[in-house]
C-alpha atoms as a PDB file:
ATOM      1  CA  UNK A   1       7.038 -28.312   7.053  1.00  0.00           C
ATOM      2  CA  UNK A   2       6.613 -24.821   5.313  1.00  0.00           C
ATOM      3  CA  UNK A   3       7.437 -21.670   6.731  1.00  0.00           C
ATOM      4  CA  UNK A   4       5.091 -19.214   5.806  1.00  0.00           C
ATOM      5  CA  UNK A   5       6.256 -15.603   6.740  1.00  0.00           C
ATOM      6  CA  UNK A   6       3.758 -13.642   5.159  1.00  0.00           C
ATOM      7  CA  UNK A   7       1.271 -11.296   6.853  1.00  0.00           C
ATOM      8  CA  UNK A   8      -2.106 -12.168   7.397  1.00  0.00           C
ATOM      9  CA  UNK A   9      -4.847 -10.282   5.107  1.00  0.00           C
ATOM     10  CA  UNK A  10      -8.547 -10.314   3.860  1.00  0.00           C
ATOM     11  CA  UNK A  11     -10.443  -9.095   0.489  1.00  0.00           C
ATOM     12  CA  UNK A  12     -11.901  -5.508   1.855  1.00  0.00           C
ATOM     13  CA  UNK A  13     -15.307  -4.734   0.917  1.00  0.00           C
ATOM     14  CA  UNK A  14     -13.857  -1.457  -0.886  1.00  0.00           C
ATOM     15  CA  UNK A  15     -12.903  -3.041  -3.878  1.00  0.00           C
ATOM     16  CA  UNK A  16      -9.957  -5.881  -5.188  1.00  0.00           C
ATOM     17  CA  UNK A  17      -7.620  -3.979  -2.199  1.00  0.00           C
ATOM     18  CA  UNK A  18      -5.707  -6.495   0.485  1.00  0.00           C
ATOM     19  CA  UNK A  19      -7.242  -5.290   3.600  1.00  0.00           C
ATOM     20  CA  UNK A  20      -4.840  -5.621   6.590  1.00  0.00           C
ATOM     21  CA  UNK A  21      -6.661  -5.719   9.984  1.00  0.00           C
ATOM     22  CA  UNK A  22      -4.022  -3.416  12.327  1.00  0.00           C
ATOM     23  CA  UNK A  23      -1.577  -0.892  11.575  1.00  0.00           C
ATOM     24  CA  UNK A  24       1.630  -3.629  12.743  1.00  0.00           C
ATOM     25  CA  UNK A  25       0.224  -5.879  10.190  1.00  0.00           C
ATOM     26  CA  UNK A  26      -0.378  -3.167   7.707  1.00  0.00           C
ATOM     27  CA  UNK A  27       3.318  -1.744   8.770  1.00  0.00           C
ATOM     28  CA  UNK A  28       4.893  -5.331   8.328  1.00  0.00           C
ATOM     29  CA  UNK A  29       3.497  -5.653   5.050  1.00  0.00           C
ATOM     30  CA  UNK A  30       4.826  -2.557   4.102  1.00  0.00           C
ATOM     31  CA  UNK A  31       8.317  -3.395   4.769  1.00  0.00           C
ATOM     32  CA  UNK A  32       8.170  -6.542   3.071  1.00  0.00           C
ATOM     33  CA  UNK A  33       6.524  -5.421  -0.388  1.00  0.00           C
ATOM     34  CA  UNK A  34       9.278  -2.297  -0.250  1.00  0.00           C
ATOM     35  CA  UNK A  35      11.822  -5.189   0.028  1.00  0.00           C
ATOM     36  CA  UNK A  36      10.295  -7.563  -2.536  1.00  0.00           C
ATOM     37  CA  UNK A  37       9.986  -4.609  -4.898  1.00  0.00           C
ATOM     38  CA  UNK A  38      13.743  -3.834  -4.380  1.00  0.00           C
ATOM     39  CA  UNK A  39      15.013  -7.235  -4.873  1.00  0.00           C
ATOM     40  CA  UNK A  40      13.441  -7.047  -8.293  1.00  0.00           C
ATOM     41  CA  UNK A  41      14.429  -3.516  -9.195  1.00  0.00           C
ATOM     42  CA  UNK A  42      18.294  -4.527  -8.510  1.00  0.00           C
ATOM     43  CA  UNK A  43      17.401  -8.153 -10.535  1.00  0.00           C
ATOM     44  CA  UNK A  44      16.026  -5.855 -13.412  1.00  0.00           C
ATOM     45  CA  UNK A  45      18.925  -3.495 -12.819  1.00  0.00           C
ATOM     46  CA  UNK A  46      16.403  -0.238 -13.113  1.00  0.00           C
ATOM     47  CA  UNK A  47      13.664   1.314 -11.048  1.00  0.00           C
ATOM     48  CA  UNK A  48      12.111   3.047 -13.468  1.00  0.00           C
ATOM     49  CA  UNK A  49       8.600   2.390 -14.049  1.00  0.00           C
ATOM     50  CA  UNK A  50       8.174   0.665 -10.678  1.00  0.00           C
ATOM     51  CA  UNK A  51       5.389   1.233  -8.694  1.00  0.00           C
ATOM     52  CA  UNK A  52       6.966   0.939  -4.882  1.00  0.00           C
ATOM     53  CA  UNK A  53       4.604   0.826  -1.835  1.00  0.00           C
ATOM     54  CA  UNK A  54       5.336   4.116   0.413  1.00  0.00           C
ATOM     55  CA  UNK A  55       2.644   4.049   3.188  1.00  0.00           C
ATOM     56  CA  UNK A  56      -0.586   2.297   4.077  1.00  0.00           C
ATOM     57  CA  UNK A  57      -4.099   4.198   5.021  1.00  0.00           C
ATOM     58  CA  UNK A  58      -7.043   3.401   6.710  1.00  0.00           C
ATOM     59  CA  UNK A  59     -10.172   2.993   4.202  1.00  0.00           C
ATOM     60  CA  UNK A  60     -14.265   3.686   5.087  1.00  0.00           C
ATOM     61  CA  UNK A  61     -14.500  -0.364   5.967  1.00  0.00           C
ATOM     62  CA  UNK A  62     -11.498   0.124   8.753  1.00  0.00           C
ATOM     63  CA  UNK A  63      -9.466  -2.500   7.119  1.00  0.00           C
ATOM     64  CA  UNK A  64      -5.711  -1.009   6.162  1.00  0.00           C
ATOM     65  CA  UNK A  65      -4.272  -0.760   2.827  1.00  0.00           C
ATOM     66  CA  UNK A  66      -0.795   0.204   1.183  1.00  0.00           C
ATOM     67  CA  UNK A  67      -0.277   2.545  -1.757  1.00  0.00           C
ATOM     68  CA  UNK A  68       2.348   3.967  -3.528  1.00  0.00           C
ATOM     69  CA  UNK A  69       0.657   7.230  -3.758  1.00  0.00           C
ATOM     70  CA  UNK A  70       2.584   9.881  -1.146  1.00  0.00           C
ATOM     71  CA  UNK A  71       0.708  12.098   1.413  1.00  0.00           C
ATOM     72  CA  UNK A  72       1.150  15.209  -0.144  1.00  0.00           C
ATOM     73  CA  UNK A  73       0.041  13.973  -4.007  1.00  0.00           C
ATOM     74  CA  UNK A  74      -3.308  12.790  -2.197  1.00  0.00           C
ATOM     75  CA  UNK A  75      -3.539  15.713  -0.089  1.00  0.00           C
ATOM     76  CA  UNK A  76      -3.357  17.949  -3.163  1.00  0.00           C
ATOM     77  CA  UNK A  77      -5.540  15.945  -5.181  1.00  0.00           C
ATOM     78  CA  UNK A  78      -8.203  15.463  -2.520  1.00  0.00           C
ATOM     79  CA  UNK A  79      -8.129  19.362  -2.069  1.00  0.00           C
ATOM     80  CA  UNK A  80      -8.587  19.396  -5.731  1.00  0.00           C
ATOM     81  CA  UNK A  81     -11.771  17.463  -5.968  1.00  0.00           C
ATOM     82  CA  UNK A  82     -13.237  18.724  -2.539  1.00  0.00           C
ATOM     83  CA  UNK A  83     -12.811  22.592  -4.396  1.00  0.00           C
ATOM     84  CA  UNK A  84     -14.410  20.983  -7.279  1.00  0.00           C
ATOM     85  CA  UNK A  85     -17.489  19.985  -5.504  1.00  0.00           C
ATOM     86  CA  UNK A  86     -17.917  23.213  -3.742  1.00  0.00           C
END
């Protein structure tokens, strides 16, 4: 018998994005790729160049996704482009 302890997602119509259907999921998913990326920064014995999850956002389709993009690097660049179309 297997023991499968991953979190349950679905393709999101937004693009080729694992779409997580509540937050808990989205939060539990979070934790786990943050470990998983860990364990293989400490295998590889650097960090550098990895791309670590930091938070997860709601998208257009209501589905949840993580990123490693931080709040205030999208805030700044969606200020950017919303001045640009102005």
């Amino acid at each position: 018998m297997s023991c499968n302890k991953g979190v349950a997602w679905r393709p999101c119509h937004c693009g080729l994005k694992r779409g997580f259907t509540s937050e808990r999921d989205a939060d539990k998913a979070l934790g786990r790729a943050q470990a998983k990326r860990n364990r293989r920064a400490d295998a590889i014995g650097t960090r550098r160049g990895q791309h670590i999850e930091q938070r997860y956002y709601e998208c257009d389709y209501g589905l949840f996704h993580l990123t490693s993009e931080n709040r205030s690097s999208y805030a700044t660049r969606t200020n950017k482009m919303k001045a640009v179309t102005k």
